[in-house]
Protein backbone atom coordinates (compact mmCIF):
# COMPACT_ATOMS: atom_id res chain seq x y z
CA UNK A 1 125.10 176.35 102.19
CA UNK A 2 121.30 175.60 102.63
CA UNK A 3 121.10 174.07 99.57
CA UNK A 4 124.11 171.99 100.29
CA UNK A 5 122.41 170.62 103.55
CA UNK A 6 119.55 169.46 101.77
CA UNK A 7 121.10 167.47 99.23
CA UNK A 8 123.09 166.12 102.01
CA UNK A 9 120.04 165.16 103.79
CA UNK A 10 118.06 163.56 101.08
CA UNK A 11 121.09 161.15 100.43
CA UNK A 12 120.79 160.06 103.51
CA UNK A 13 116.80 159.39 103.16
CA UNK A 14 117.75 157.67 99.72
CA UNK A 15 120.21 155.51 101.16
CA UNK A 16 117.99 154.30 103.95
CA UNK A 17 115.10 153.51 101.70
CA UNK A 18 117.40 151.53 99.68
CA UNK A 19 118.73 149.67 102.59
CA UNK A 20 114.99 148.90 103.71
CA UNK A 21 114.23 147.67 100.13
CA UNK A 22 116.76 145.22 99.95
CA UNK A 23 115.80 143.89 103.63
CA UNK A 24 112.40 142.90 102.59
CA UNK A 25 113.88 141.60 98.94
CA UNK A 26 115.71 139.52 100.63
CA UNK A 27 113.10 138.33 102.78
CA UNK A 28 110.82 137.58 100.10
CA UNK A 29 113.22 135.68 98.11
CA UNK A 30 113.83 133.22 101.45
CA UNK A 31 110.32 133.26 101.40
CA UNK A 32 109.28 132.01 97.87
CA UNK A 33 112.31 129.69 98.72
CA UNK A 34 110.84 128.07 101.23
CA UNK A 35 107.83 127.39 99.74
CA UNK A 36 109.30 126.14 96.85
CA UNK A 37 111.14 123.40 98.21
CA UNK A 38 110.12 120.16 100.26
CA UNK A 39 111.64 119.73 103.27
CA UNK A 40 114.43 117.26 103.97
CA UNK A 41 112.97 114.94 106.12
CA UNK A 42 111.07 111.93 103.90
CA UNK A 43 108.23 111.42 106.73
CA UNK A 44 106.64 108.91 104.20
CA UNK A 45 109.93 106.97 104.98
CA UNK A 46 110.64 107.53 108.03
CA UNK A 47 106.95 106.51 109.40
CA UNK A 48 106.70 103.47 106.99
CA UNK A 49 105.92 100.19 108.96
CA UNK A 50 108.79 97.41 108.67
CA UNK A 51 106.50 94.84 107.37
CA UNK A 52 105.26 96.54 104.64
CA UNK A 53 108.90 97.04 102.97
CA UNK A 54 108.54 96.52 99.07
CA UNK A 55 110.87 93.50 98.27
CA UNK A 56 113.90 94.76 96.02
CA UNK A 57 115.94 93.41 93.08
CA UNK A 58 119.59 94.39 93.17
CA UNK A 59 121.23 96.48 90.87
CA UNK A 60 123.59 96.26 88.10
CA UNK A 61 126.87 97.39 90.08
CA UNK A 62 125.69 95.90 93.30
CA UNK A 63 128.37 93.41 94.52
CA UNK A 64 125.36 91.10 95.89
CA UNK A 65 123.46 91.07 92.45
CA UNK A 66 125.21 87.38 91.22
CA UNK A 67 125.28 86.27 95.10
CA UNK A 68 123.64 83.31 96.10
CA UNK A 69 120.05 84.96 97.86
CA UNK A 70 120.03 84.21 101.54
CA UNK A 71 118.13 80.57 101.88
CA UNK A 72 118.51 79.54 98.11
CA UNK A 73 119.28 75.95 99.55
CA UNK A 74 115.79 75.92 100.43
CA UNK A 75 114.17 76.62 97.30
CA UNK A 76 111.53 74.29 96.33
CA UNK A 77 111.52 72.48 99.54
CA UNK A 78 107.98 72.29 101.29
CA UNK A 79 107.41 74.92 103.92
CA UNK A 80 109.41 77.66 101.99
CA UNK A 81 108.83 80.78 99.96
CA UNK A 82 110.82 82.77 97.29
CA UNK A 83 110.12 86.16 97.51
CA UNK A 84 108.48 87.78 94.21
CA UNK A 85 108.73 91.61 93.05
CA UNK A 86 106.43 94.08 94.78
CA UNK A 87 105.96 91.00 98.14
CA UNK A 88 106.02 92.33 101.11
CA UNK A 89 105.92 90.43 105.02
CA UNK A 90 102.37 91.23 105.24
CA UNK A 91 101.50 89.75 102.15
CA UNK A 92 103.71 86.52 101.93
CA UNK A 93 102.23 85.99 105.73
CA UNK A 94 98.32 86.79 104.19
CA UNK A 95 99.29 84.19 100.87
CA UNK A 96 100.68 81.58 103.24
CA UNK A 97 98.01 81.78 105.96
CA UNK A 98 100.63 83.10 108.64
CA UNK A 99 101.19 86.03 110.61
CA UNK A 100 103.93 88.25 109.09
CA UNK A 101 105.51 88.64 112.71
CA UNK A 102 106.01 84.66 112.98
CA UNK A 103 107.30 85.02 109.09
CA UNK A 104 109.86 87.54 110.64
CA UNK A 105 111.11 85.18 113.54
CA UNK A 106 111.16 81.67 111.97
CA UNK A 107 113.82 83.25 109.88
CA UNK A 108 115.77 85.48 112.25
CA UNK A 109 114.92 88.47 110.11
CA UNK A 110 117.32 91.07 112.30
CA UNK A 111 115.83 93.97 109.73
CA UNK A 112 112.67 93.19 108.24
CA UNK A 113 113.02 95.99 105.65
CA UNK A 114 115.65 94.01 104.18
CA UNK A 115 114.37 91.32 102.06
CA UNK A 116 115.43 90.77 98.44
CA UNK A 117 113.37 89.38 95.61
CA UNK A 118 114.60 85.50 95.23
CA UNK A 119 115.33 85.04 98.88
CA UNK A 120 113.52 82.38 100.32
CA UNK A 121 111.66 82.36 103.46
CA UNK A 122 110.27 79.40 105.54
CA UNK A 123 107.05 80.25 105.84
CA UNK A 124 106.13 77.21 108.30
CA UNK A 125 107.04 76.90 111.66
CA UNK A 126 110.31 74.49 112.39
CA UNK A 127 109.07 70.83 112.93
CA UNK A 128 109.36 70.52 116.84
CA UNK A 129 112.05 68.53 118.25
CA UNK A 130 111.48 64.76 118.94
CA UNK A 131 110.67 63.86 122.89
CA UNK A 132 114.13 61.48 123.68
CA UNK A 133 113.41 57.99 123.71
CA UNK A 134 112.88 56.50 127.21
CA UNK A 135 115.87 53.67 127.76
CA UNK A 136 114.24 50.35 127.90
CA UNK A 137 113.90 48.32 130.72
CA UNK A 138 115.26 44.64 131.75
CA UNK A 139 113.13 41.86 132.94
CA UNK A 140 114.00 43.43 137.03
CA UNK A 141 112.61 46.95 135.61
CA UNK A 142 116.23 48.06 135.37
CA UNK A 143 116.44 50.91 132.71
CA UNK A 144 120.13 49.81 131.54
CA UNK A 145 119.40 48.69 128.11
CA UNK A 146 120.37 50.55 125.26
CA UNK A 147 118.20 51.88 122.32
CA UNK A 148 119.35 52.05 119.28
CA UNK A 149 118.44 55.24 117.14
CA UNK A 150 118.30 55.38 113.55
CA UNK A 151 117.71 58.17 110.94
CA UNK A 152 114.53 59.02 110.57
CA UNK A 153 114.79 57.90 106.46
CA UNK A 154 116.08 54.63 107.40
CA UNK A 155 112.33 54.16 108.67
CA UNK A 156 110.09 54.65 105.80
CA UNK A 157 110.34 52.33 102.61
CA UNK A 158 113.75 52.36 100.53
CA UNK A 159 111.50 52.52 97.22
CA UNK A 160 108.43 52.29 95.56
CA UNK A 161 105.05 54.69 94.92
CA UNK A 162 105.41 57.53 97.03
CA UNK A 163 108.62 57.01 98.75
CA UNK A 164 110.29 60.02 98.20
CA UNK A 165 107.25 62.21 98.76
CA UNK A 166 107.12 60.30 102.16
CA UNK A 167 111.11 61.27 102.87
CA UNK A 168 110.01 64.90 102.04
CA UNK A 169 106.98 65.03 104.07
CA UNK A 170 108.86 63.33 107.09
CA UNK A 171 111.86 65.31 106.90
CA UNK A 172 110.62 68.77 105.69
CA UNK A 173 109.58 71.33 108.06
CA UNK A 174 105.92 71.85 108.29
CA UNK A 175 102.97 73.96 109.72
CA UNK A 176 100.58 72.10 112.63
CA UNK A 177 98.82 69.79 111.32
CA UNK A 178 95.25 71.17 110.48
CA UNK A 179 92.97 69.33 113.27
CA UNK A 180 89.74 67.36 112.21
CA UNK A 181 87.98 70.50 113.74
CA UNK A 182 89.46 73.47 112.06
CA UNK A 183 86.96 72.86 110.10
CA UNK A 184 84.04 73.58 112.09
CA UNK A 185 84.13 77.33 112.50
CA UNK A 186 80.99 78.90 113.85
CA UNK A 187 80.81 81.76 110.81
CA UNK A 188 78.82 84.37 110.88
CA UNK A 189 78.61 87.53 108.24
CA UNK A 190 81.04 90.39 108.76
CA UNK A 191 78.66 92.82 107.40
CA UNK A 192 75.01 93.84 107.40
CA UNK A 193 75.03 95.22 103.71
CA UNK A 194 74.42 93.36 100.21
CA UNK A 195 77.29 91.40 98.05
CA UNK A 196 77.70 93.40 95.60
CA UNK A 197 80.75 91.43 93.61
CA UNK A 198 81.00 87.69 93.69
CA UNK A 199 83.96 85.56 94.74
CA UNK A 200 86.92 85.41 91.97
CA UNK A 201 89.97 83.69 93.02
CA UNK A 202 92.07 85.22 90.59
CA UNK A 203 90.51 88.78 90.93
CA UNK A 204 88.58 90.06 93.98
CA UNK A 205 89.53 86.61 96.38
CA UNK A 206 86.67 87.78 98.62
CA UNK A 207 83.34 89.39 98.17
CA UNK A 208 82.29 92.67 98.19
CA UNK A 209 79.76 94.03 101.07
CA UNK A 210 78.19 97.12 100.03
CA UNK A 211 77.19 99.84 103.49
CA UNK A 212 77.43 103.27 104.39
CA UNK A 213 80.62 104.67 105.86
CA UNK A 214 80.99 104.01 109.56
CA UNK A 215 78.88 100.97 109.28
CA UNK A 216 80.13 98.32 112.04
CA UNK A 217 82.53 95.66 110.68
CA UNK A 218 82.02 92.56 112.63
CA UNK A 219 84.75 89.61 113.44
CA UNK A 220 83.41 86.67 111.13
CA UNK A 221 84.93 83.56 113.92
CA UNK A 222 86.65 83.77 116.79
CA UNK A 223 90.15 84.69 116.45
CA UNK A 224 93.32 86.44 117.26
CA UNK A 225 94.34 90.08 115.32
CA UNK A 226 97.42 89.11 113.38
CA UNK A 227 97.73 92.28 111.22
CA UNK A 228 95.83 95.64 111.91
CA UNK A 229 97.14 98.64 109.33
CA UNK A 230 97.39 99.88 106.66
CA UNK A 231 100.47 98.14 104.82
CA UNK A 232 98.93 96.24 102.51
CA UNK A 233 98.64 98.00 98.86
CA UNK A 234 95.28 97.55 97.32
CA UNK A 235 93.27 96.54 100.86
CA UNK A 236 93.01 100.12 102.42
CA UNK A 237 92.94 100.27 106.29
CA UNK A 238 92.93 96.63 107.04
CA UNK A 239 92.52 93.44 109.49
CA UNK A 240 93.66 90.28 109.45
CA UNK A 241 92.08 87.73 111.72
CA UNK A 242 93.64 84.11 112.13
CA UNK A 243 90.73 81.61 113.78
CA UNK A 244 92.95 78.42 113.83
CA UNK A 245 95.61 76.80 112.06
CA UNK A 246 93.81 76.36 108.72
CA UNK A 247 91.70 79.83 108.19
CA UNK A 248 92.38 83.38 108.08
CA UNK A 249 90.03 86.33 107.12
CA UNK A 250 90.47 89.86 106.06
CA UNK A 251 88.55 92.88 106.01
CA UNK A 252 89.83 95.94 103.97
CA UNK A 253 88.89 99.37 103.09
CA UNK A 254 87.49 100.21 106.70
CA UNK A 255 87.57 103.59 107.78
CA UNK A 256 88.35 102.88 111.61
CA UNK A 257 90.03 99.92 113.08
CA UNK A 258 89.02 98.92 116.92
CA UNK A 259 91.79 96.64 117.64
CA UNK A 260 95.75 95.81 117.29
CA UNK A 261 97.70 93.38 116.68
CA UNK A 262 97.66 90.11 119.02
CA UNK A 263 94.69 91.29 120.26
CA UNK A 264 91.71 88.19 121.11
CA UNK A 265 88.19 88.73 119.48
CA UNK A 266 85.19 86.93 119.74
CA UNK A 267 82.74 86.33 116.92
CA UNK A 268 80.38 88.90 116.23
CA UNK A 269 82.89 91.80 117.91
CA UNK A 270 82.93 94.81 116.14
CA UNK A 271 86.69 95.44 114.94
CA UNK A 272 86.10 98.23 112.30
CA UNK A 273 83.87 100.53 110.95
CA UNK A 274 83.51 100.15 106.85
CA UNK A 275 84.86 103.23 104.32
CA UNK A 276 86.45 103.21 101.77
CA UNK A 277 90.12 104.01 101.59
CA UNK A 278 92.25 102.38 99.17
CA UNK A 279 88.25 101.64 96.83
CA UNK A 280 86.27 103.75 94.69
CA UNK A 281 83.16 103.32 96.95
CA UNK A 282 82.48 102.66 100.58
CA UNK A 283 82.15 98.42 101.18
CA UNK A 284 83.84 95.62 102.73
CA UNK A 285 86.43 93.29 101.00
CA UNK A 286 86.23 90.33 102.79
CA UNK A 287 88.27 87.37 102.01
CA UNK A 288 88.25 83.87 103.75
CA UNK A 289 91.33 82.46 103.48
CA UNK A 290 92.24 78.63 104.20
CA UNK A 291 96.15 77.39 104.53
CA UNK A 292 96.67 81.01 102.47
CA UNK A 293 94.41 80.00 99.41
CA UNK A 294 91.40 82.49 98.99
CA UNK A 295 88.10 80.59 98.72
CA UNK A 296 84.65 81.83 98.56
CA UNK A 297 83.18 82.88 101.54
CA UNK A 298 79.28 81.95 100.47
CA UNK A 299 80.46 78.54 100.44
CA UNK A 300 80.74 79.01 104.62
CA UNK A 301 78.39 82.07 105.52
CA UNK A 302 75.26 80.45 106.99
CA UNK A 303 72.45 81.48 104.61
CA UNK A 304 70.91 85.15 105.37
């Protein structure tokens, strides 16, 4: 009977233990599990600005592949843009010397993530509407005589040199025109360091200002922040300054940025502090950009 009672016993005993073990099996195994899997949230996604939304080329299957792009009767016209693979708002504003945000309402973008490779964007502002034409007045100052209007093309020549260019300058939508002084920014260097890299308009667009990290970045003109982030493949933590209707600058690979968007500067205000995200070394890109076409900045820079 003893003996009985202790076999009895050390079942039970085994058939604890066993019940342990498999308790912190299983825990293990949800561990390892967890580990080994990403989570189902994308945060890259789901924090990713709407400007900086990689333009995309429809599919074979998608029912809007063949379908005319949205704005295709616009293509070629001046004032107008067809997106490219790999564009995004930021950069077709940077390339066109506008902000992105203007970009976005000129063409009652309801979803800026959705733009399509071969849709074309105006990329100037709409021409303003003409002031209406006063009546004219008889000889007792009487303002009862009529006007007659006529189409704007009926006014310029019916042929010759130049004509048609005229029509499509007259009727064409089209940025401010650039004022006499736009031209006479007071520039000053964004950067205390070196130029390390000469201006290539095909390549670099800007020069490169060699520093140590946390070195101030200073505003070049004064100007209004039209992009401040970090959107832009290739330029790192960046800002975008536009001065007037003619120039914009840029300043990549900072560190720090010390302002936001729509935000006023004055020349010589520090708005970053240099690094070197998005570069192999710490510098400053800085580009000078006038009606979106990179030129050199040495050409402007007073002489150090």
């Amino acid at each position: 009977m003893a003996q009985l009672m202790v076999m009895t016993k050390n079942r039970s005993m085994d058939t604890k233990l066993c019940g342990v073990l498999a308790v912190a099996v299983w825990m293990l195994a949800g561990c390892a599990t967890s580990k080994n899997h990403a989570p189902v949230e994308d945060r890259g996604t789901a924090t990713r600005s709407l400007a900086t939304a990689v333009a995309v080329v429809p599919t074979a299957g998608d029912p809007t592949k063949d379908a005319p792009k949205p704005g295709a009767e616009n293509a070629g016209k001046v004032g107008y843009y067809m997106v490219k693979p790999g564009d995004t708002l930021i950069r077709i504003g940077l390339e066109n010397g506008q902000n992105w945000k203007d970009v976005v309402k000129w063409n009652g973008l309801d979803n800026p993530n959705l733009i399509e490779v071969g849709q074309v964007l105006r990329v100037m502002p709409p021409a303003p509407p003409a002031p209406p034409t006063p009546p004219a007045a008889d000889a007792n100052g009487n303002k009862t005589a009529k006007v007659e209007v006529k189409p704007l093309a009926s006014a310029l020549p019916a042929s010759g040199a130049g004509s048609s260019a005229a029509v499509a300058a007259a009727v064409s939508p089209s940025s401010p025109a650039p004022k006499e002084n736009d031209d006479d920014v007071n520039w000053m260097w964004p950067a205390n360091g070196a130029v390390a890299g000469p201006f290539d308009d095909l390549k670099s667009k800007g020069l490169a200002i060699t520093g140590k990290a946390g070195d101030p970045v200073f505003a070049a003109a004064d100007g209004r922040v039209v992009y401040a982030g970090s959107g832009l493949r290739g330029y790192g933590n960046l800002v975008i300054l536009k001065h007037n209707n003619t120039y914009l600058t840029a300043y990549a690979h900072n560190q720090t940025l010390l302002v936001k968007e729509d935000q006023t500067v004055r020349r010589g205000q520090k708005i970053a502090e240099m690094g070197s995200t998005d570069a192999e070394r710490v510098q400053l890109h800085f580009e000078i950009r006038k009606l979106g076409k990179p030129i050199d900045p040495a050409k402007l820079l007073p002489p150090r």
